[in-house]
PDB file of N, CA and C in Angstrom:
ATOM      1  N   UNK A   1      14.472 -11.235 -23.278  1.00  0.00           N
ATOM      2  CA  UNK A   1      13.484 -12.239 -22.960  1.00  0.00           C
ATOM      3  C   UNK A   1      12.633 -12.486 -24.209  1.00  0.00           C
ATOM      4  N   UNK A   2      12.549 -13.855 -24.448  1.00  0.00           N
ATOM      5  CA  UNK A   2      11.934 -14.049 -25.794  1.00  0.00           C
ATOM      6  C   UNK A   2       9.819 -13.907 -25.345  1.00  0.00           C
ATOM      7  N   UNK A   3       9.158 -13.780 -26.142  1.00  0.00           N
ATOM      8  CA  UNK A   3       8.127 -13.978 -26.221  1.00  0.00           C
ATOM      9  C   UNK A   3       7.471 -15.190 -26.693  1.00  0.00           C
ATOM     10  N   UNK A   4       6.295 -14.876 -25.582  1.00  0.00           N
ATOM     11  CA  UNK A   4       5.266 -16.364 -25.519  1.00  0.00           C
ATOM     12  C   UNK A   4       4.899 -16.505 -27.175  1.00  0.00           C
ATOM     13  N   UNK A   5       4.997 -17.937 -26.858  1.00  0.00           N
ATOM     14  CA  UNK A   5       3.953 -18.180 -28.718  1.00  0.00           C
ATOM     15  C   UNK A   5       2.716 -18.185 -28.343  1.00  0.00           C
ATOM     16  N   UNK A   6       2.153 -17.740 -29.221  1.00  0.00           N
ATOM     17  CA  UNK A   6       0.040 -17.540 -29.319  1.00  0.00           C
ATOM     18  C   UNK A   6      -0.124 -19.184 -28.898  1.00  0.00           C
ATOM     19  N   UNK A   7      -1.233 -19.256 -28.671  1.00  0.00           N
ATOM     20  CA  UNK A   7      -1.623 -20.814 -27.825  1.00  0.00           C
ATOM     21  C   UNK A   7      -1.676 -21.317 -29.588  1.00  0.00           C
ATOM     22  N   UNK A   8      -1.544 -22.905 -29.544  1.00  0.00           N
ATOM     23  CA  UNK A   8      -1.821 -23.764 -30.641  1.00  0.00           C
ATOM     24  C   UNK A   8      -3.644 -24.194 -30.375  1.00  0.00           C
ATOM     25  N   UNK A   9      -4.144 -23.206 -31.888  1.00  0.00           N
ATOM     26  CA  UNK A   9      -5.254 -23.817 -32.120  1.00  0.00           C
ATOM     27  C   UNK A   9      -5.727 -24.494 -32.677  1.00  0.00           C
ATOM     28  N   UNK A  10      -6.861 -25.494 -33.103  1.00  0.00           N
ATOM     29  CA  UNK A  10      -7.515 -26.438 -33.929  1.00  0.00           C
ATOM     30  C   UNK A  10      -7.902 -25.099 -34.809  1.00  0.00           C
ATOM     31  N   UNK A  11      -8.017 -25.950 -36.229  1.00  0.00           N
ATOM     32  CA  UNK A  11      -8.092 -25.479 -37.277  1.00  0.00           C
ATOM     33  C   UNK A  11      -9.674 -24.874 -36.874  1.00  0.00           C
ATOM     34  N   UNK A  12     -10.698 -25.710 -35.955  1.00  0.00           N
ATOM     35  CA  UNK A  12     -12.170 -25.054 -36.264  1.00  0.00           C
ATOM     36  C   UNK A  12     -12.066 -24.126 -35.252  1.00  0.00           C
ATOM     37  N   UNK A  13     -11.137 -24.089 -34.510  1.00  0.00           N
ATOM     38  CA  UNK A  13     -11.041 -22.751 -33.277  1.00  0.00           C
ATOM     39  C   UNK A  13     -10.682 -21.656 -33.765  1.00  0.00           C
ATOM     40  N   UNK A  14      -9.824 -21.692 -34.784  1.00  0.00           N
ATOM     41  CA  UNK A  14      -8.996 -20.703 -35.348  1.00  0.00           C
ATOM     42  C   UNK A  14     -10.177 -19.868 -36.153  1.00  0.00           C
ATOM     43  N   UNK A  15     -10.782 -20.387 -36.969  1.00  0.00           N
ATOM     44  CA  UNK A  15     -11.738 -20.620 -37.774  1.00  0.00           C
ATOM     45  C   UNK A  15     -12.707 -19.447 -37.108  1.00  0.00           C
ATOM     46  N   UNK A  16     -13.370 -20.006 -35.983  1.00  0.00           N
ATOM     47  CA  UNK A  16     -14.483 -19.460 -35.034  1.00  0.00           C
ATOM     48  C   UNK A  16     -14.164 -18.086 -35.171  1.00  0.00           C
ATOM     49  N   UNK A  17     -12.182 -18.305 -34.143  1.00  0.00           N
ATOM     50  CA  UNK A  17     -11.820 -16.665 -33.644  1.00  0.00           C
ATOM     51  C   UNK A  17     -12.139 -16.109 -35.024  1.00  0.00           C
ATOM     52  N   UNK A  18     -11.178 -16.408 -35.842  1.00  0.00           N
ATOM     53  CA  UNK A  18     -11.031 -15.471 -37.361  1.00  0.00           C
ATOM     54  C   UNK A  18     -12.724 -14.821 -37.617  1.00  0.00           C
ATOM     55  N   UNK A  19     -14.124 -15.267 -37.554  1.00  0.00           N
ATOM     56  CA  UNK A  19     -15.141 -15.430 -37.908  1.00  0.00           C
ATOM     57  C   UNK A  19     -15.581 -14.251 -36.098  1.00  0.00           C
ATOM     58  N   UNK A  20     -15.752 -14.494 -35.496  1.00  0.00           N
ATOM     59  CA  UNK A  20     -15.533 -13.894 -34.604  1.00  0.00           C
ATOM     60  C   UNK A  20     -15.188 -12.525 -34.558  1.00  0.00           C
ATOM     61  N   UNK A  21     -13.553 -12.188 -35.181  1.00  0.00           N
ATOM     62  CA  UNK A  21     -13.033 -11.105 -35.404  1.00  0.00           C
ATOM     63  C   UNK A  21     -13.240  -9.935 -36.638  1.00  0.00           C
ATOM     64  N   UNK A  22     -13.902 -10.602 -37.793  1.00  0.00           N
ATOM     65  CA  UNK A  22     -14.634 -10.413 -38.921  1.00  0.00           C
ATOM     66  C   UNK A  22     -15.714  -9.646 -38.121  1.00  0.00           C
ATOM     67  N   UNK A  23     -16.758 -10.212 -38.008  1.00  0.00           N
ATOM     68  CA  UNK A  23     -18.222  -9.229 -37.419  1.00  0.00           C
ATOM     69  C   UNK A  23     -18.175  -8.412 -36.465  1.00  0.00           C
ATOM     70  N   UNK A  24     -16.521  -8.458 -35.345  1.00  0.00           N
ATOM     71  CA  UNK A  24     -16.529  -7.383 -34.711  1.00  0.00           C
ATOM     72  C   UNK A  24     -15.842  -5.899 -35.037  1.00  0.00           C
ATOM     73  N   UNK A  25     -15.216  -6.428 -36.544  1.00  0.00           N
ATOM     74  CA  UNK A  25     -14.814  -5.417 -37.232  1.00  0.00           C
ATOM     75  C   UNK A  25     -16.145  -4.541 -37.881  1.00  0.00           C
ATOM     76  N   UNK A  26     -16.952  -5.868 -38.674  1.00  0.00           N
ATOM     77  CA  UNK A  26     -18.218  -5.102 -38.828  1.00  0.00           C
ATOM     78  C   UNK A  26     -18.843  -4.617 -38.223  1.00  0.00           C
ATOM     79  N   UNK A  27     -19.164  -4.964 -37.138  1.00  0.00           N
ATOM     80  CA  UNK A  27     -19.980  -4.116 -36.009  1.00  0.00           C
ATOM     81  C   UNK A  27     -19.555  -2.560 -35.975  1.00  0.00           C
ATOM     82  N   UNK A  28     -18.152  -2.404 -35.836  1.00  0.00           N
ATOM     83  CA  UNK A  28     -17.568  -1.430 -35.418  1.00  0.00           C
ATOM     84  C   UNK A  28     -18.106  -0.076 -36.889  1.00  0.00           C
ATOM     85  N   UNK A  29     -17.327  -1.026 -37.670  1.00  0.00           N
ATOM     86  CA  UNK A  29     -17.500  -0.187 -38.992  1.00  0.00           C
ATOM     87  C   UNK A  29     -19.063   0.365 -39.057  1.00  0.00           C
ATOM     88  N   UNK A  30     -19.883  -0.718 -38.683  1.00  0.00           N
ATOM     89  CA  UNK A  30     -21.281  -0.129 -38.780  1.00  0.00           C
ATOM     90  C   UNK A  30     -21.658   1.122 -38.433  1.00  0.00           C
ATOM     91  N   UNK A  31     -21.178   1.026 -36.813  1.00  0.00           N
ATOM     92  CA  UNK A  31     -21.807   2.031 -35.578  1.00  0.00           C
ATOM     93  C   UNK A  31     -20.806   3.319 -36.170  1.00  0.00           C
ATOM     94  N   UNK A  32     -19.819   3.157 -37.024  1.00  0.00           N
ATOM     95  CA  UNK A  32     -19.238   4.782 -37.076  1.00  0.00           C
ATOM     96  C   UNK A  32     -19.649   5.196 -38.442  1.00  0.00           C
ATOM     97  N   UNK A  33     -20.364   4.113 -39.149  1.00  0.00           N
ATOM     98  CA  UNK A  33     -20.999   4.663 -40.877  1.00  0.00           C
ATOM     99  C   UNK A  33     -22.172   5.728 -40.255  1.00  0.00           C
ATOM    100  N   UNK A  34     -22.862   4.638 -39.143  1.00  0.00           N
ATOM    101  CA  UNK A  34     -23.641   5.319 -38.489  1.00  0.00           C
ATOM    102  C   UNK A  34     -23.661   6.505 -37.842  1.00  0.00           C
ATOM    103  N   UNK A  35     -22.972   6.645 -36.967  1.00  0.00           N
ATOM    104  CA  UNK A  35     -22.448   8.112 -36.822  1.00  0.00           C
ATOM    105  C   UNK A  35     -22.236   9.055 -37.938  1.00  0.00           C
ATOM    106  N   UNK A  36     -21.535   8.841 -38.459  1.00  0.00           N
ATOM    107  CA  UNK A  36     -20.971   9.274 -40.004  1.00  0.00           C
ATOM    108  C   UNK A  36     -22.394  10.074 -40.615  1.00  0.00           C
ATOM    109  N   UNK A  37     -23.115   9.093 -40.777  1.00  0.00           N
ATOM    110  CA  UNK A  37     -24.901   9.508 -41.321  1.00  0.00           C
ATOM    111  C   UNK A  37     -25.658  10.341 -40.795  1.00  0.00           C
ATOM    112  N   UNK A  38     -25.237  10.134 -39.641  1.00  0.00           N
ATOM    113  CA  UNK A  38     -26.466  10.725 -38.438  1.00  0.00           C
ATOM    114  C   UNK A  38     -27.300  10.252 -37.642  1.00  0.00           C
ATOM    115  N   UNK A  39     -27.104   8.607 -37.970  1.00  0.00           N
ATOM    116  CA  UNK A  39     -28.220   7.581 -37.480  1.00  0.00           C
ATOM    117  C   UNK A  39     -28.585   7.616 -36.697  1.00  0.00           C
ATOM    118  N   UNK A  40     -27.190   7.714 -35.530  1.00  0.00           N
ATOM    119  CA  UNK A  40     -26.622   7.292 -34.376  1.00  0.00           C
ATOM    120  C   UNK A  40     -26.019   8.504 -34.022  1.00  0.00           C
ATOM    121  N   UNK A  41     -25.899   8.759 -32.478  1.00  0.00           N
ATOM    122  CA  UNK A  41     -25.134   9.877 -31.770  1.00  0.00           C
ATOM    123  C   UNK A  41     -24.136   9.795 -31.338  1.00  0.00           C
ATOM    124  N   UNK A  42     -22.910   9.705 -31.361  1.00  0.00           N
ATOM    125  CA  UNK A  42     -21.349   9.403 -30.752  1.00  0.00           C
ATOM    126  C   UNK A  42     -21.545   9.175 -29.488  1.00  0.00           C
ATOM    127  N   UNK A  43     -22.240   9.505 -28.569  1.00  0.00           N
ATOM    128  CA  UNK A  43     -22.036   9.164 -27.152  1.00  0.00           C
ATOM    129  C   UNK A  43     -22.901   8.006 -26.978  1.00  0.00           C
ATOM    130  N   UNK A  44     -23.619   7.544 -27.810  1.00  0.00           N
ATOM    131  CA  UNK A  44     -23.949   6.045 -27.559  1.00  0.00           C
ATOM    132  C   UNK A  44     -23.197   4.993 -27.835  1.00  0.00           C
ATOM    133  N   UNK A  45     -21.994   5.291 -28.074  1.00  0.00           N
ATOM    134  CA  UNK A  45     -21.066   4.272 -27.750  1.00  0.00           C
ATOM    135  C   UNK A  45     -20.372   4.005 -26.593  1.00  0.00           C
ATOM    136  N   UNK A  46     -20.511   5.073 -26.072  1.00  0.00           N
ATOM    137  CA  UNK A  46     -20.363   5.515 -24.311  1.00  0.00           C
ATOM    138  C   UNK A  46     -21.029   4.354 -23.556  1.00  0.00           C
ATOM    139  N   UNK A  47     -22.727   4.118 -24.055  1.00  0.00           N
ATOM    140  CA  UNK A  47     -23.329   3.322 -23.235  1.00  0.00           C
ATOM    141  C   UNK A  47     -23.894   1.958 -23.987  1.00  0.00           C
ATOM    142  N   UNK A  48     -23.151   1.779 -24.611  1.00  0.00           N
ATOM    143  CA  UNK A  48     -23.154   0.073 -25.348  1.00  0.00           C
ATOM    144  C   UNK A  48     -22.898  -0.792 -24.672  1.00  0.00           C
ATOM    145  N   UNK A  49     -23.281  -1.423 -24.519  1.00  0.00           N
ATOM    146  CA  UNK A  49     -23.306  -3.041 -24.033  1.00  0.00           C
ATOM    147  C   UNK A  49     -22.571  -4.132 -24.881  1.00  0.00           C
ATOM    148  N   UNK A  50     -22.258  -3.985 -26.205  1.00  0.00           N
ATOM    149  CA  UNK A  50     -21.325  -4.564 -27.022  1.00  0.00           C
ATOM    150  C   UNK A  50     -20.283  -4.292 -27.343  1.00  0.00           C
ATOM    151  N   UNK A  51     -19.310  -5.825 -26.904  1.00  0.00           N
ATOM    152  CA  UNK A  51     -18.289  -5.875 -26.716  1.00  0.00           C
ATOM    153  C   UNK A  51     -17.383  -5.746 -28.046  1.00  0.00           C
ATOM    154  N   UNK A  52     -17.813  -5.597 -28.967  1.00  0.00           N
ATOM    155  CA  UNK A  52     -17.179  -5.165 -30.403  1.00  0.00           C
ATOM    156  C   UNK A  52     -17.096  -3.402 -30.176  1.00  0.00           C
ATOM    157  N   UNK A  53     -18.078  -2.547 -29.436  1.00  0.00           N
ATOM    158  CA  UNK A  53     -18.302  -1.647 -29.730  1.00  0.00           C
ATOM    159  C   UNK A  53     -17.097  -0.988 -28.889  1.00  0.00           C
ATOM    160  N   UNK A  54     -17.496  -1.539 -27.166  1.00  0.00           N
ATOM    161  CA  UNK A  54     -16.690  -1.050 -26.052  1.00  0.00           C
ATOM    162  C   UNK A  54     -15.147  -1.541 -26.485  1.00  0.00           C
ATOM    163  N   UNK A  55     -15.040  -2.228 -27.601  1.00  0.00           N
ATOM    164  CA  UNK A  55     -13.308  -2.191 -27.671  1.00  0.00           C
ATOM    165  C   UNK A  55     -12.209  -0.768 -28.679  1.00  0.00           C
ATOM    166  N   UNK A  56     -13.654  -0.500 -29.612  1.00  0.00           N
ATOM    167  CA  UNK A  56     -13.250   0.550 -30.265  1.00  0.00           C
ATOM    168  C   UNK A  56     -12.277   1.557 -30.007  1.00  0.00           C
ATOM    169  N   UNK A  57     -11.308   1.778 -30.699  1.00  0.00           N
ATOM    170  CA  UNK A  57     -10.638   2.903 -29.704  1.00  0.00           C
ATOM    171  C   UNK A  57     -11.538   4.221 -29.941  1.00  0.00           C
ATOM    172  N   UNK A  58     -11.180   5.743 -28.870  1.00  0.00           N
ATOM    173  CA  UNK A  58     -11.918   6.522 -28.834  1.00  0.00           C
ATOM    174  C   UNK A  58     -11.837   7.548 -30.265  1.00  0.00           C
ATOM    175  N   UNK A  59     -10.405   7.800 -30.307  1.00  0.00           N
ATOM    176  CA  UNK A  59     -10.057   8.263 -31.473  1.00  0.00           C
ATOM    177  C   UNK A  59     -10.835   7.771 -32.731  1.00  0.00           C
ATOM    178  N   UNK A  60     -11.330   6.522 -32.888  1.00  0.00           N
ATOM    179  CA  UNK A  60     -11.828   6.332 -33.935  1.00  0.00           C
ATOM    180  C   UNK A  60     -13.064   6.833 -34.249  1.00  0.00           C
ATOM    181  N   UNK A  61     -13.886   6.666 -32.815  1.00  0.00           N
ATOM    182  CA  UNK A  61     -15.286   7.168 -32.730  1.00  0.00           C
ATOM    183  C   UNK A  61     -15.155   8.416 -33.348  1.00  0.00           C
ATOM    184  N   UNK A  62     -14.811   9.521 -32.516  1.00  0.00           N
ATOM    185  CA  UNK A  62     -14.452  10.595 -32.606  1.00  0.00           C
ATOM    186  C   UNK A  62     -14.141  11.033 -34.098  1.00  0.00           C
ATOM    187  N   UNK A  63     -13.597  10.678 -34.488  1.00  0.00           N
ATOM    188  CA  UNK A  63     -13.050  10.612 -35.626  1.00  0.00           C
ATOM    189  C   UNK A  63     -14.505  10.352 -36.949  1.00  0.00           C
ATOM    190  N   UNK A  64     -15.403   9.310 -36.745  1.00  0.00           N
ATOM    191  CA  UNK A  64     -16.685   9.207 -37.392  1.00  0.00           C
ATOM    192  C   UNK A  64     -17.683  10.263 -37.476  1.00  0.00           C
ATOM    193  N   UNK A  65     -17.198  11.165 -36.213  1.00  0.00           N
ATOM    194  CA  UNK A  65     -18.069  12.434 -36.186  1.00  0.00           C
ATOM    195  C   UNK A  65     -17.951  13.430 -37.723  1.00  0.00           C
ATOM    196  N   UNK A  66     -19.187  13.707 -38.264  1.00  0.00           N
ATOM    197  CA  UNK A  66     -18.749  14.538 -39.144  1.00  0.00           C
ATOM    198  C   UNK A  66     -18.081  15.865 -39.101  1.00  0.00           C
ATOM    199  N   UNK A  67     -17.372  16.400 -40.246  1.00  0.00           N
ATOM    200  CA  UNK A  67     -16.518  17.520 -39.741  1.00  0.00           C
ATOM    201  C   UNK A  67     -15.451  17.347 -38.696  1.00  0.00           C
ATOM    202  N   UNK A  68     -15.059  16.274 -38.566  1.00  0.00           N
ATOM    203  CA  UNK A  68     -14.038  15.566 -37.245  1.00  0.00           C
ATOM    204  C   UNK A  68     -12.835  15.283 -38.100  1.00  0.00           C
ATOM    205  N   UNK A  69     -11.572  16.253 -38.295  1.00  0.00           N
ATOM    206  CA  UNK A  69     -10.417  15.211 -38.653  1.00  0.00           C
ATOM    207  C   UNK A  69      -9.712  15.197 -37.804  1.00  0.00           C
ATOM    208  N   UNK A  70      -8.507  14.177 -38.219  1.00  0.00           N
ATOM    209  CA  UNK A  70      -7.402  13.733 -37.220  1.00  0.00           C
ATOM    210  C   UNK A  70      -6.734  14.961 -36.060  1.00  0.00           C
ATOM    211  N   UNK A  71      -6.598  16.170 -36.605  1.00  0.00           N
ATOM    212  CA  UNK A  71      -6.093  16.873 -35.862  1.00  0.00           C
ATOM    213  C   UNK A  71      -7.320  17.743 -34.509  1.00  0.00           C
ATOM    214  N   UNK A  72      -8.359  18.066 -34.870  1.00  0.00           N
ATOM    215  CA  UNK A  72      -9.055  18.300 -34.055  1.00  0.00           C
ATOM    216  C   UNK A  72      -9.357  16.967 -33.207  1.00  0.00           C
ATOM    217  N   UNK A  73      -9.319  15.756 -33.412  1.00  0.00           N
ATOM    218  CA  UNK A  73      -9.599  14.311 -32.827  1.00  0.00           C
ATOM    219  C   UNK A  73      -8.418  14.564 -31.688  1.00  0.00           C
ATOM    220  N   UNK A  74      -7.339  14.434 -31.528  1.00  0.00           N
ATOM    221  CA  UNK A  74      -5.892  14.757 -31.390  1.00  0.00           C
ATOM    222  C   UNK A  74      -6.023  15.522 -30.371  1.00  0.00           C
ATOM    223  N   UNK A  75      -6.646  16.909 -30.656  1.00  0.00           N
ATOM    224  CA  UNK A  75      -6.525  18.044 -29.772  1.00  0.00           C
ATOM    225  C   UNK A  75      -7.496  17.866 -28.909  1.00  0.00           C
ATOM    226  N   UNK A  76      -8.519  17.303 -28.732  1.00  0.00           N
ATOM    227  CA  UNK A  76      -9.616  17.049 -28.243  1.00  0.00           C
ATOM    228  C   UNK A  76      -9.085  15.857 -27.093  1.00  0.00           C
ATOM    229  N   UNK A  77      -8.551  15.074 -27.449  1.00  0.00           N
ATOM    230  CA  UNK A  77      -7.792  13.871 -26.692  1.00  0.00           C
ATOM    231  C   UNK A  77      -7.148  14.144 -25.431  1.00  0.00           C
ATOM    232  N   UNK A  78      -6.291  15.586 -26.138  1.00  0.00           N
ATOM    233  CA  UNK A  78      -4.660  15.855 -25.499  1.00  0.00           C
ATOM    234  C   UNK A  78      -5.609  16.838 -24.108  1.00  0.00           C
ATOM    235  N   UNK A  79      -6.870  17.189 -24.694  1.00  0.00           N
ATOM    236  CA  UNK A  79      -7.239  18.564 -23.634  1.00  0.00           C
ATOM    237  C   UNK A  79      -7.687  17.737 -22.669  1.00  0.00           C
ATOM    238  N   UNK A  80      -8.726  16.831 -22.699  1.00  0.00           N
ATOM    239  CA  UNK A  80      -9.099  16.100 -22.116  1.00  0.00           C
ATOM    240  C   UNK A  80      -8.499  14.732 -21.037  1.00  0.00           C
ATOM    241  N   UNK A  81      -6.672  15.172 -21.222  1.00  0.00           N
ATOM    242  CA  UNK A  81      -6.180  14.106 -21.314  1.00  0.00           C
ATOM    243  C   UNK A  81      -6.332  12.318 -21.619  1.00  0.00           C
ATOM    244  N   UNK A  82      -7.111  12.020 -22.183  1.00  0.00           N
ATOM    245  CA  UNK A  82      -7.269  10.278 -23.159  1.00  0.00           C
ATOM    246  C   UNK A  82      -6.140  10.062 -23.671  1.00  0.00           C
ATOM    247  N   UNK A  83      -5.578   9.246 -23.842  1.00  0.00           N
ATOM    248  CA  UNK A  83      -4.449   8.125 -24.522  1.00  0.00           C
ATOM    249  C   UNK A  83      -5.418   8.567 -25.911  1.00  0.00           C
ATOM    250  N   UNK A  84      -4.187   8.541 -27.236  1.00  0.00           N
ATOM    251  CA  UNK A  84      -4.988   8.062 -28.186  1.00  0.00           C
ATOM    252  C   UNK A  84      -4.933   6.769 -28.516  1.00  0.00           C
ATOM    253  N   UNK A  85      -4.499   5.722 -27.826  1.00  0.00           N
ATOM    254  CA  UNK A  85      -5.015   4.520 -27.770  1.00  0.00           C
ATOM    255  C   UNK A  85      -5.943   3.935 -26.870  1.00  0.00           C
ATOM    256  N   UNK A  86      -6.104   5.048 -26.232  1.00  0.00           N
ATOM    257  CA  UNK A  86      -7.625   4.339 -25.431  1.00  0.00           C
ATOM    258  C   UNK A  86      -9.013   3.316 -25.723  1.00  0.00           C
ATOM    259  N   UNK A  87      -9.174   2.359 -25.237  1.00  0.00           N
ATOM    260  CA  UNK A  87     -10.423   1.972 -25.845  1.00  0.00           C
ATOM    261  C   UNK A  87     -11.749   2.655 -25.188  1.00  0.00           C
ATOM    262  N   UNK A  88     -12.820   2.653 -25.551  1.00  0.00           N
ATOM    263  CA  UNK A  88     -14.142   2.938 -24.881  1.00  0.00           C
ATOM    264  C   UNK A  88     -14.488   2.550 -23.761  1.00  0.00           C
ATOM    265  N   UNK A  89     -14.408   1.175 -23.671  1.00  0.00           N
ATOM    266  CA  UNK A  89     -14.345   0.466 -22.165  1.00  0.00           C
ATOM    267  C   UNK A  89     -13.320   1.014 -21.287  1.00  0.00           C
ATOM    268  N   UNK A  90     -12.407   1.411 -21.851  1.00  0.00           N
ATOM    269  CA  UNK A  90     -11.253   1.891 -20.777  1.00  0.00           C
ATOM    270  C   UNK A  90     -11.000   3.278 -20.066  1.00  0.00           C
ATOM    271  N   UNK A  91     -12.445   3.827 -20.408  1.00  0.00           N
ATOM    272  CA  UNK A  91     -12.754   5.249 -20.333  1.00  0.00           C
ATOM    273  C   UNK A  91     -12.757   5.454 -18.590  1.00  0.00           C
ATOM    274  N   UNK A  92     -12.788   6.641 -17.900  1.00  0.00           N
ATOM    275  CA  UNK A  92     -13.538   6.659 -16.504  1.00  0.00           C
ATOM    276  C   UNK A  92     -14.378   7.405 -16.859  1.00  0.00           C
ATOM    277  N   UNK A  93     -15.025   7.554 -15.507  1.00  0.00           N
ATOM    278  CA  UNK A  93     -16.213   8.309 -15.621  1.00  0.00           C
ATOM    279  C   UNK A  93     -15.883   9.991 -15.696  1.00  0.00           C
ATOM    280  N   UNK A  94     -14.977   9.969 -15.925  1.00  0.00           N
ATOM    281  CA  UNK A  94     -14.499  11.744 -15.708  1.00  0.00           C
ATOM    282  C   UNK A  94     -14.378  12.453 -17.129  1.00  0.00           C
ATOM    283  N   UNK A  95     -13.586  10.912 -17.575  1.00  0.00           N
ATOM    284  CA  UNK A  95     -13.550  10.755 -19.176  1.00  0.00           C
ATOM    285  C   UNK A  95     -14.329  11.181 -20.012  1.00  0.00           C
ATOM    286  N   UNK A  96     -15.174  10.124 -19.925  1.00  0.00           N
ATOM    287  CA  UNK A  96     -16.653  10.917 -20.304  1.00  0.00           C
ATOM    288  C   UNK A  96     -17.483  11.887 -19.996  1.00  0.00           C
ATOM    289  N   UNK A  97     -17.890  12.302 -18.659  1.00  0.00           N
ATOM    290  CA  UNK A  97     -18.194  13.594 -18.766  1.00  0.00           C
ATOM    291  C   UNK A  97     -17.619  14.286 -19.659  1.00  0.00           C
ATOM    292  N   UNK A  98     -15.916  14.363 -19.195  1.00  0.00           N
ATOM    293  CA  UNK A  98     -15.871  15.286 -20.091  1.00  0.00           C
ATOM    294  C   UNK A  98     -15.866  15.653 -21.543  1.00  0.00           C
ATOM    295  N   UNK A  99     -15.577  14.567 -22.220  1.00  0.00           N
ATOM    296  CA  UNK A  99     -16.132  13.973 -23.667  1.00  0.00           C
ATOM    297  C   UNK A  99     -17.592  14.656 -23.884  1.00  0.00           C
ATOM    298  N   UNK A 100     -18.595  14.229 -22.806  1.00  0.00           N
ATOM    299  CA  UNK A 100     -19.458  14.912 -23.408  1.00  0.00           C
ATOM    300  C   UNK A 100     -20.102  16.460 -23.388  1.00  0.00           C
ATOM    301  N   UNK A 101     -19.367  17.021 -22.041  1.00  0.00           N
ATOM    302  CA  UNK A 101     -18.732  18.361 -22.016  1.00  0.00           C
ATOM    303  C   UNK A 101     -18.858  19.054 -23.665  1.00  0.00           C
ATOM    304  N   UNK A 102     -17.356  18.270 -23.520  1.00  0.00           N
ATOM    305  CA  UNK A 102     -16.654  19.031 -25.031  1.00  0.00           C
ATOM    306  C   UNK A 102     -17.602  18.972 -26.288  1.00  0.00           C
ATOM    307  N   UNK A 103     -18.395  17.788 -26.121  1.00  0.00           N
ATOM    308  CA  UNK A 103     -18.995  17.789 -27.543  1.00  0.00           C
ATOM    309  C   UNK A 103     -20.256  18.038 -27.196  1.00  0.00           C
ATOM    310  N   UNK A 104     -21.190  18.285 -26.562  1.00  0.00           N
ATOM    311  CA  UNK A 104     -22.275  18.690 -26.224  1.00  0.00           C
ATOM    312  C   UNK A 104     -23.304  18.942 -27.442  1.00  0.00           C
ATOM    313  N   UNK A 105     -22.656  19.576 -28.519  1.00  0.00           N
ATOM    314  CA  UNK A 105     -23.194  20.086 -29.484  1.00  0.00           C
ATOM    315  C   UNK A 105     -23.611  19.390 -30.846  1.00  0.00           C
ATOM    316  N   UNK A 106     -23.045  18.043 -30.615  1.00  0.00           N
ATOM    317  CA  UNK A 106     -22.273  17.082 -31.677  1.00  0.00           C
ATOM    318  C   UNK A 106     -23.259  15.628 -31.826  1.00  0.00           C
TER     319      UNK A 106
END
């Protein structure tokens, strides 16, 4: 079965999305420099209201934590059972508890 083509957009639609998809990259990048720093606490991405933020996958967050690499990110995922493609929004509430369970300390 072949696949749908992407809808045909006007050049200023395209434009928008592209512009659109730009600042929600920045956003993202922000909130985990932030983390990264200390600014910000990893589980406030838990309770964001922005839709750049809630698309993040979790792994990535996680991952912004300092002292966080890929393999403890990973193991942390697998215990908890999370997809490592999970997004934030796609979390349950069990999810998180236990997310913040595990990191309590963090």
């Amino acid at each position: 079965m072949a696949m749908a083509l992407p809808p045909s957009l006007s050049t200023e639609d395209r434009e928008r999305a592209l512009q659109l998809a730009r600042e929600s990259r920045k956003r993202r990048a922000d909130f985990k420099s932030k983390v990264r720093s200390g600014q910000l606490r990893w589980f406030q991405a838990l309770e964001s209201q922005d839709q750049a933020i809630m698309k993040m996958r979790v792994k990535e967050l996680l991952a912004s934590i300092p002292k966080f690499g890929e393999i403890r990110v990973i193991n942390i995922l697998d215990r908890i059972g999370i997809s490592h493609a999970r997004r934030i929004q796609g979390l349950g509430a069990r999810q998180k508890n236990e997310l913040r369970r595990e990191l309590a300390n963090r």
